[in-house]
Protein backbone atom coordinates (compact mmCIF):
# COMPACT_ATOMS: atom_id res chain seq x y z
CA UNK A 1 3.44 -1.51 -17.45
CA UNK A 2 2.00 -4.83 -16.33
CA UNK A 3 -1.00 -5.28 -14.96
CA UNK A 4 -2.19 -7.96 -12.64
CA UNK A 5 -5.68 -9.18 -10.95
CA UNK A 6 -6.45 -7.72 -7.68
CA UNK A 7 -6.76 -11.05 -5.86
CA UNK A 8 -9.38 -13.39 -6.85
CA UNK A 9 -11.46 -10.11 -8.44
CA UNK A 10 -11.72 -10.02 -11.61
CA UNK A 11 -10.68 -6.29 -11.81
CA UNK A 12 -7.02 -5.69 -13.24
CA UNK A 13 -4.71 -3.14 -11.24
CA UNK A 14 -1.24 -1.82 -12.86
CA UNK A 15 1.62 -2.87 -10.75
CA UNK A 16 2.57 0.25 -9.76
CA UNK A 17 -0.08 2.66 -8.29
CA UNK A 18 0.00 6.22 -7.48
CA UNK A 19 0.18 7.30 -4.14
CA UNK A 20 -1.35 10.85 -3.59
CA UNK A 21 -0.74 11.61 0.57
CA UNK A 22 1.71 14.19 -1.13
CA UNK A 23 -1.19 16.09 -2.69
CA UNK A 24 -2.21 19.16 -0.46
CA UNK A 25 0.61 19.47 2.30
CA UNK A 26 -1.79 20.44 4.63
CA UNK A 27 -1.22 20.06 8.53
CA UNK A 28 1.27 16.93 9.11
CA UNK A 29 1.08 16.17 6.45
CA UNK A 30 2.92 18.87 5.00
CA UNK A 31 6.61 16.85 6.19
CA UNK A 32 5.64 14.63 3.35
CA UNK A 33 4.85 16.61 0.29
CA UNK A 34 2.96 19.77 -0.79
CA UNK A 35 2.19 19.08 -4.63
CA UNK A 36 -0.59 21.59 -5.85
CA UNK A 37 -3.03 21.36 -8.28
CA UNK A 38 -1.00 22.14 -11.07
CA UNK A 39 2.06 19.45 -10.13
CA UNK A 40 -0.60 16.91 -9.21
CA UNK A 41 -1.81 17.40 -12.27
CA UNK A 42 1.95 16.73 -14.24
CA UNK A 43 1.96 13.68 -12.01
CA UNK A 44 -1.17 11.96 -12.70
CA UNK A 45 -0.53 12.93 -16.10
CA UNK A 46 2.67 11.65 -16.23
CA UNK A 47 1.91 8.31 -14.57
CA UNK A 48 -1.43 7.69 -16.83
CA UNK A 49 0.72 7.99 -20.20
CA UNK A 50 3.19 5.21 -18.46
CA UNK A 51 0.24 2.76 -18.02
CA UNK A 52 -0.62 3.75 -14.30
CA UNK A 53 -4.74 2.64 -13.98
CA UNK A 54 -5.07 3.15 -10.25
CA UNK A 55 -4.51 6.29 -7.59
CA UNK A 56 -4.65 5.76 -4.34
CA UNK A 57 -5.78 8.23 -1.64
CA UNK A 58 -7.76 8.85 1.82
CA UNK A 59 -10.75 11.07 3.24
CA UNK A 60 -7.59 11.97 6.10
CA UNK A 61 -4.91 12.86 3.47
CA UNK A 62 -4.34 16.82 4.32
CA UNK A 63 -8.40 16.59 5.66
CA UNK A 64 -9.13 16.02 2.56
CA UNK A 65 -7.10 18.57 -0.08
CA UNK A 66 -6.12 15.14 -1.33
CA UNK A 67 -9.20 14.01 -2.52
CA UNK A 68 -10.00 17.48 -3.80
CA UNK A 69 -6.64 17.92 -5.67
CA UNK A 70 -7.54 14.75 -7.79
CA UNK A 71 -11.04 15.65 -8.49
CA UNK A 72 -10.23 19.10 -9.65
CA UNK A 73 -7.35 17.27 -11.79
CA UNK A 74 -9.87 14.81 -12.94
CA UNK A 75 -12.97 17.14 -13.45
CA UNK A 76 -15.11 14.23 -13.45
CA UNK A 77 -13.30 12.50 -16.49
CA UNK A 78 -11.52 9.26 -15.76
CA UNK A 79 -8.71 9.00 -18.69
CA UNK A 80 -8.23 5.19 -19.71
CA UNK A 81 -10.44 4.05 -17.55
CA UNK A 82 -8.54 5.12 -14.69
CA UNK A 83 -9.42 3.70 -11.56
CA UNK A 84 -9.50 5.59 -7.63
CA UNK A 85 -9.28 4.10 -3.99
CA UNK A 86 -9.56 5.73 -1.14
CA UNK A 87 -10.20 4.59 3.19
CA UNK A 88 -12.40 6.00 6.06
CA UNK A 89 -12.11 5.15 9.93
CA UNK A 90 -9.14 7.46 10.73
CA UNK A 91 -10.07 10.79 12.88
CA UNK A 92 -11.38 13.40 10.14
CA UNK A 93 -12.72 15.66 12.51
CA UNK A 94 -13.03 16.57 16.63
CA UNK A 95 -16.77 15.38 17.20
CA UNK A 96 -17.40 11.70 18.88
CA UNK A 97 -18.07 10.41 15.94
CA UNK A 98 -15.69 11.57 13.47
CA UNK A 99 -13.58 7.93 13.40
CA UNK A 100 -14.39 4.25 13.33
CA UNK A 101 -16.64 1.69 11.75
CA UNK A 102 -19.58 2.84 12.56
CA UNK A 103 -22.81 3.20 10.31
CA UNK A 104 -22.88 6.44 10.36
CA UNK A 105 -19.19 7.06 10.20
CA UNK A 106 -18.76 5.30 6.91
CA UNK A 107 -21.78 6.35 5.11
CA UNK A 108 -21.17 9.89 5.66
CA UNK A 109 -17.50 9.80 5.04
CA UNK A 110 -18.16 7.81 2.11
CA UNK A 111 -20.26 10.18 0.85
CA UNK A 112 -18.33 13.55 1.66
CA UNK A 113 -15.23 11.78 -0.46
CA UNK A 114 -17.44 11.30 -3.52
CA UNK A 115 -18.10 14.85 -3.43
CA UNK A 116 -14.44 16.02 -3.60
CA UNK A 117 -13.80 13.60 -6.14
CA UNK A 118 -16.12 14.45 -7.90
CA UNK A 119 -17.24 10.88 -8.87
CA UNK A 120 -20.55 9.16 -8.46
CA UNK A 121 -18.47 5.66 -7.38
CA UNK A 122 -14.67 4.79 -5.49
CA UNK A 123 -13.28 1.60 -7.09
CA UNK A 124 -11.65 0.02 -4.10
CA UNK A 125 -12.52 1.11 -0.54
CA UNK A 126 -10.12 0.65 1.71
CA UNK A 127 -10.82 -0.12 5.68
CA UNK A 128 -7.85 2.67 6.89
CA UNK A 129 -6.79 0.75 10.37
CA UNK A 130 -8.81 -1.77 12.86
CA UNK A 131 -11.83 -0.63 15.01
CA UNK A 132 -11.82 -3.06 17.79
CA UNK A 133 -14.99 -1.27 19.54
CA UNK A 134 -17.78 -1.71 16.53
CA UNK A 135 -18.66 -4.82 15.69
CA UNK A 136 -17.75 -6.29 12.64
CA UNK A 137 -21.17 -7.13 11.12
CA UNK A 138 -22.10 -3.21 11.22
CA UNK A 139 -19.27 -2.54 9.25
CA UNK A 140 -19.37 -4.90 6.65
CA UNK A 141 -23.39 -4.58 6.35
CA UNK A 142 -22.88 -1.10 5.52
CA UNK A 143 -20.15 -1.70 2.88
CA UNK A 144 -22.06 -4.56 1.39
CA UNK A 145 -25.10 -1.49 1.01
CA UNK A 146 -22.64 1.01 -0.24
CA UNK A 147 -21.79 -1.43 -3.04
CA UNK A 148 -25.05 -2.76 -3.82
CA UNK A 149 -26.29 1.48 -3.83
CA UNK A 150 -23.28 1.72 -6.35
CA UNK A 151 -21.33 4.05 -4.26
CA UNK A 152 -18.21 1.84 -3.99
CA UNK A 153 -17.29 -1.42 -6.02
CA UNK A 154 -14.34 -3.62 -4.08
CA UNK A 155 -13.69 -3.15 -0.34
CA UNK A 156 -10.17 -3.52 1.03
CA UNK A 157 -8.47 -3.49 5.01
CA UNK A 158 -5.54 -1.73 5.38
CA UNK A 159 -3.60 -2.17 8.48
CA UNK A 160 -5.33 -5.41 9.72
CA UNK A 161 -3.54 -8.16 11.40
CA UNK A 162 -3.93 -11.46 10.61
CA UNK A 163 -6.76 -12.88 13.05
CA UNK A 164 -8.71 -9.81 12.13
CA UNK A 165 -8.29 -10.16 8.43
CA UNK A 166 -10.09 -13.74 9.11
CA UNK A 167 -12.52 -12.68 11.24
CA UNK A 168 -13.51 -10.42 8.67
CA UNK A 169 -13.54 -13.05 5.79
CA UNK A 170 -15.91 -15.51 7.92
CA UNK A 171 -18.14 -12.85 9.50
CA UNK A 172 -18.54 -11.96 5.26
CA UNK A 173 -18.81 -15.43 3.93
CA UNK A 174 -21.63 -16.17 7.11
CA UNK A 175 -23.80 -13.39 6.23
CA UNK A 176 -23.23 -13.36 1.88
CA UNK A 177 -21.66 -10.14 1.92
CA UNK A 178 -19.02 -8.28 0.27
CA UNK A 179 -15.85 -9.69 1.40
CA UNK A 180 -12.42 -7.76 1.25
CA UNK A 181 -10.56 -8.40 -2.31
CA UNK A 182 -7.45 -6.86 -1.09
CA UNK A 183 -5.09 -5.19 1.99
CA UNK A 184 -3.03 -2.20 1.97
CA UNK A 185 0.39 -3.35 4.08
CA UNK A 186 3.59 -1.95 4.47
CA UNK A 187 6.03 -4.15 3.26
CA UNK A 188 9.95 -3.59 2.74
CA UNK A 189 13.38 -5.17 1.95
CA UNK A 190 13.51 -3.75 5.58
CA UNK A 191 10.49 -4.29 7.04
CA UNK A 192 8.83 -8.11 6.16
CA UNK A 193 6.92 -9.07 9.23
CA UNK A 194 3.82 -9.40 6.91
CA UNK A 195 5.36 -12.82 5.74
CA UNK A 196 4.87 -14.13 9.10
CA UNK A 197 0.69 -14.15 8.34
CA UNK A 198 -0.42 -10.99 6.10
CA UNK A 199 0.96 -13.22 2.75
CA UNK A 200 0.13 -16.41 3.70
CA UNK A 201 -3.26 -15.21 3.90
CA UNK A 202 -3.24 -13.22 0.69
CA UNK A 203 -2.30 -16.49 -0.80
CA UNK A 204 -5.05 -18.26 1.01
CA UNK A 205 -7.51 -16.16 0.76
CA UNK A 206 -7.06 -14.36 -2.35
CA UNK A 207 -6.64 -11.03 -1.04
CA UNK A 208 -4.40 -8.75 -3.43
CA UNK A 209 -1.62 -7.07 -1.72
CA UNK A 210 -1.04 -3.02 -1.97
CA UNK A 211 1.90 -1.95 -0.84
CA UNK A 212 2.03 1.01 0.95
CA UNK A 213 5.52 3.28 1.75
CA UNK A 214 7.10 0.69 -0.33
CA UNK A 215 10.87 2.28 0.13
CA UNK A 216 10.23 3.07 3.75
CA UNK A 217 10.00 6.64 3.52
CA UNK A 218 12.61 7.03 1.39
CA UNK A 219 15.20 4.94 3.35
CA UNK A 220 15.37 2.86 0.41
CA UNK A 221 15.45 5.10 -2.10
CA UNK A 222 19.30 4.87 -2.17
CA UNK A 223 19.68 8.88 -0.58
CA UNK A 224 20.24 7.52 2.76
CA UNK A 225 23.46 5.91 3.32
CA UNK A 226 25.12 4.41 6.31
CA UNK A 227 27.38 7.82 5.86
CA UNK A 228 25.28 10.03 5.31
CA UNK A 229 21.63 9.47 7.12
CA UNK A 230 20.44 12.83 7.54
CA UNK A 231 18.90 14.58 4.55
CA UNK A 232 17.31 18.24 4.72
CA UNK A 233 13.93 18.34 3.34
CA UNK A 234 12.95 14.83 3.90
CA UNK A 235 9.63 13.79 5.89
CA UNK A 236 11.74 12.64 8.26
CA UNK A 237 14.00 15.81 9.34
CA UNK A 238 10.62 17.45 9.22
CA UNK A 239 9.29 14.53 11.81
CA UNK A 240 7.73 11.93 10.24
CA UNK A 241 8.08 8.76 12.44
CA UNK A 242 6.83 5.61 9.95
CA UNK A 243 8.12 3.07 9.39
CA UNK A 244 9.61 2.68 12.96
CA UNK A 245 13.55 1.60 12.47
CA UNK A 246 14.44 -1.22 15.57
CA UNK A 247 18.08 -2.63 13.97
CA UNK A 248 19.93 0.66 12.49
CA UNK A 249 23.14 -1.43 11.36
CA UNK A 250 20.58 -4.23 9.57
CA UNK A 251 18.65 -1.63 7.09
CA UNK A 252 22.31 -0.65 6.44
CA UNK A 253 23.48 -3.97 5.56
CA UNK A 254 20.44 -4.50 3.43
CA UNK A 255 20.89 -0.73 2.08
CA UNK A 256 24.90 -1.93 1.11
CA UNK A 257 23.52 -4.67 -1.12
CA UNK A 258 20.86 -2.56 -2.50
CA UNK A 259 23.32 -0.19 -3.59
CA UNK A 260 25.88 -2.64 -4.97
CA UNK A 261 23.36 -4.09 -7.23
CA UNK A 262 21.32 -0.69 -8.49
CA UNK A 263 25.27 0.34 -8.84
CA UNK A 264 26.36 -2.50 -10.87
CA UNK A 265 23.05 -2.43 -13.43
CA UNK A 266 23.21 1.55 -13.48
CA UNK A 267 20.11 2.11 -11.87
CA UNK A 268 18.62 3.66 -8.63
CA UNK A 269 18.18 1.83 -4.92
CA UNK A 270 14.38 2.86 -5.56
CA UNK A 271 13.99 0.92 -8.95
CA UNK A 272 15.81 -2.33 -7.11
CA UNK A 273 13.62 -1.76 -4.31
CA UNK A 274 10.32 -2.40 -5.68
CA UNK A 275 11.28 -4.70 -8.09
CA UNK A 276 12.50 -6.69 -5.52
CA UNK A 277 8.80 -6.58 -3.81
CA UNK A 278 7.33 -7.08 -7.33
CA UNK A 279 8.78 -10.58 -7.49
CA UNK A 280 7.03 -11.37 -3.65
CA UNK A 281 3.65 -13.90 -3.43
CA UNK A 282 0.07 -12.04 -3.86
CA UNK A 283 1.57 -8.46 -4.71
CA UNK A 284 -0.32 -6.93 -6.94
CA UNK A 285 0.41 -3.72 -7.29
CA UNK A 286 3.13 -0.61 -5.07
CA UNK A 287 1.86 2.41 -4.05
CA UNK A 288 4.36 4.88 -5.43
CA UNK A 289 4.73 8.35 -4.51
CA UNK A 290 7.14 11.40 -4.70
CA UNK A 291 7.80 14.86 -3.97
CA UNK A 292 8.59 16.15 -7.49
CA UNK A 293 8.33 14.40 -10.78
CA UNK A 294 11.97 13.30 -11.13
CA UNK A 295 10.94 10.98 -7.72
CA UNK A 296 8.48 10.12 -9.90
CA UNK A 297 9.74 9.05 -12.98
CA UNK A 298 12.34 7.34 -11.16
CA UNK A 299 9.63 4.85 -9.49
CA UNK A 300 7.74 4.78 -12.84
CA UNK A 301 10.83 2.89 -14.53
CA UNK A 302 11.35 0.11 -11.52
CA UNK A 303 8.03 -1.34 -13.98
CA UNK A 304 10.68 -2.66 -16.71
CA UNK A 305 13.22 -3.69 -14.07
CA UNK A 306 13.49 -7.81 -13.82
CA UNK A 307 16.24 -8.96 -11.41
CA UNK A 308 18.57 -11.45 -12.01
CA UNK A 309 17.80 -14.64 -9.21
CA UNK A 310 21.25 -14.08 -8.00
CA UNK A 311 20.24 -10.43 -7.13
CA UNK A 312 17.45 -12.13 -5.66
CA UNK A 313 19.07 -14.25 -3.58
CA UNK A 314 21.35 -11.22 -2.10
CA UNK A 315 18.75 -9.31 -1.35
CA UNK A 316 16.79 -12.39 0.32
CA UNK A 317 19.66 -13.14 2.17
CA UNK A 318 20.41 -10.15 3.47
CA UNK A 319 16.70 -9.52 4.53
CA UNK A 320 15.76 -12.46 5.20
CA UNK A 321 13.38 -12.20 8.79
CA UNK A 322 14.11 -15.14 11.57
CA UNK A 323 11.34 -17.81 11.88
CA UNK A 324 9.83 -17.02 15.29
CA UNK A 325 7.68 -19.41 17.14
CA UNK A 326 5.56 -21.22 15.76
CA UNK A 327 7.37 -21.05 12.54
CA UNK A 328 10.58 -22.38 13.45
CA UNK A 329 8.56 -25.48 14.87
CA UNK A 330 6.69 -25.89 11.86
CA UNK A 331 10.00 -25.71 9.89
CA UNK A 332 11.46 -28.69 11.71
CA UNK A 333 8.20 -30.84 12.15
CA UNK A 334 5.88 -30.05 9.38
CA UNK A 335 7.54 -28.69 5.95
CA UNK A 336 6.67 -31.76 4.07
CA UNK A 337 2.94 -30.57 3.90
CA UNK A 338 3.84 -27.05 3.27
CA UNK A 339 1.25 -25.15 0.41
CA UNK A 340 1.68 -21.63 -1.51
CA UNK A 341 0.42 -19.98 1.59
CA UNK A 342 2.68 -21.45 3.89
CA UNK A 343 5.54 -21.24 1.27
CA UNK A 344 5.00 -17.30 1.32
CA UNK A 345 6.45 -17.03 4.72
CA UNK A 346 8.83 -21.12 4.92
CA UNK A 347 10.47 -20.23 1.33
CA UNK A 348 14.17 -19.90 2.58
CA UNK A 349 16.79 -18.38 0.71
């Protein structure tokens, strides 16, 4: 397992992270996994004796059961050092203020996922989705206090677009407070509309990138084929509706390639998948998840996987997003002065 610096922190995160939404199967959640304590346990197990130092989680994860899960598995021990994140601001509850930036909302959620931890601090914090109706300053004032109380260490967006990722930053830098050392994005083969400005300001600003649902669901995995794209017991027969699909016969071209090269080195779509998205600018670290350990284990080995840079290319190629405007202008007017943010987003294939 490698590990690599979450942005321009100086804490170390193991490129592959373990994703825990499957812990509880409570409520919706349920059409994504059901792991108990004892299989939660086998996982986390399994993934800390590969080198896995980071599990990732939310106060809204089955209302919680998520959270708990881990801190019965933990008991208040953190093997090697092991490191948790977890996000507020999604609806945990029916009263008015049960969601959102608020004060209130994120010192009292903080708090209540400490308890089912069972931890006295949350490594990275994770801003779950953008609150457009509190201002900024209240929000970042109270995660600036919730580090300097020693509640949380690193805060992190999740979600954000680009403008308010940089609103953010300044709003931060203006007032010396915590800034955000990282954002949680989905980010595919299929799916890489965060090149356009979620990269290129990871580069910039020296935000580590988290990658969440980093084989779509499962659509990448390698189990869904342009033959056969039904599978019972999947979170999407059982509704699940992310990541949104809007080109069918592209993620099948892209699936094709994915295939011929896992096929070819004798390994699964899954492994190509994320080392593929191991290779892209700022990502430090996948958040990795599965229903039962073989998933598991299968994810665990895309760690040791290096493509070749002609798989690279094919799977660039076949990926590859079009330049909209203004990207395509700056491509024919400005690439001489192109930097490593820019460069995230103009590198062509």
């Amino acid at each position: 397992m490698d590990y690599r610096y979450l942005g321009r922190s100086g804490l170390k995160v193991s490129t592959l992270t373990l994703g825990t939404m499957t812990f509880g199967g409570k409520g919706k959640f349920a059409s994504v996994g059901n792991s108990d304590v004892n299989e939660a346990r086998r996982i986390v197990d399994a993934c800390v004796e590969r080198g896995v130092n980071l599990l990732d989680t939310a106060n809204v994860y089955s209302g919680g059961v998520s959270e708990e899960i881990i801190g019965e598995v933990l008991n208040g021990k953190r093997p090697n050092d092991l490191l948790i994140a977890s996000k507020a601001r999604l609806r945990n509850g029916d009263g008015p203020n049960d969601s959102g930036f608020s004060r209130y909302h994120l010192i009292r959620e903080c708090e209540r996922s400490l308890k089912r931890l069972r931890t006295d601090v949350i490594d990275i914090y994770f801003m779950h989705q953008w609150d457009g109706s509190t201002p900024l300053d209240e929000m970042l004032e109270t995660l600036d206090t919730l580090v300097k109380q020693g509640k949380i260490r690193y805060i992190g967006c999740s979600n954000f677009s680009g403008w308010h990722i940089m609103k953010a930053m300044e709003t931060s830098r203006a007032n010396h407070w915590q800034r955000f050392v990282t954002q949680q994005i989905h980010y595919t083969l299929e799916a890489r509309e965060a090149e356009y400005e979620l990269l290129p300001i990871a580069v910039d600003q020296g935000l580590g990138v988290l990658v969440w649902s980093p084989l779509a669901g499962g659509l990448l995995s390698g189990k869904y084929r342009r033959d056969r794209t039904q599978q019972e017991g999947t979170r999407f027969t059982g509704g699940w509706t992310e990541p949104p699909i809007r080109d069918e016969a592209r993620l099948w071209d892209i699936v094709d390639v994915l295939m011929d090269i896992a096929d070819n080195r004798g390994v699964s779509g899954a492994q190509v998948s994320l080392a593929w998205l191991l290779t892209r600018p700022a990502v430090s670290s996948l958040v990795i998840g599965g229903r039962n350990m073989q998933q598991i284990e299968d994810n665990l080995a895309a760690a040791e996987l290096q493509l070749t840079d002609e798989e690279l290319t094919r799977l660039n190629e076949v990926s590859q997003p079009p330049l909209i405007y203004p990207y395509w202008h700056q491509a024919n007017l400005a690439k001489d002065s192109f930097q490593a943010p820019d460069q995230a987003l103009h590198h062509r294939v």
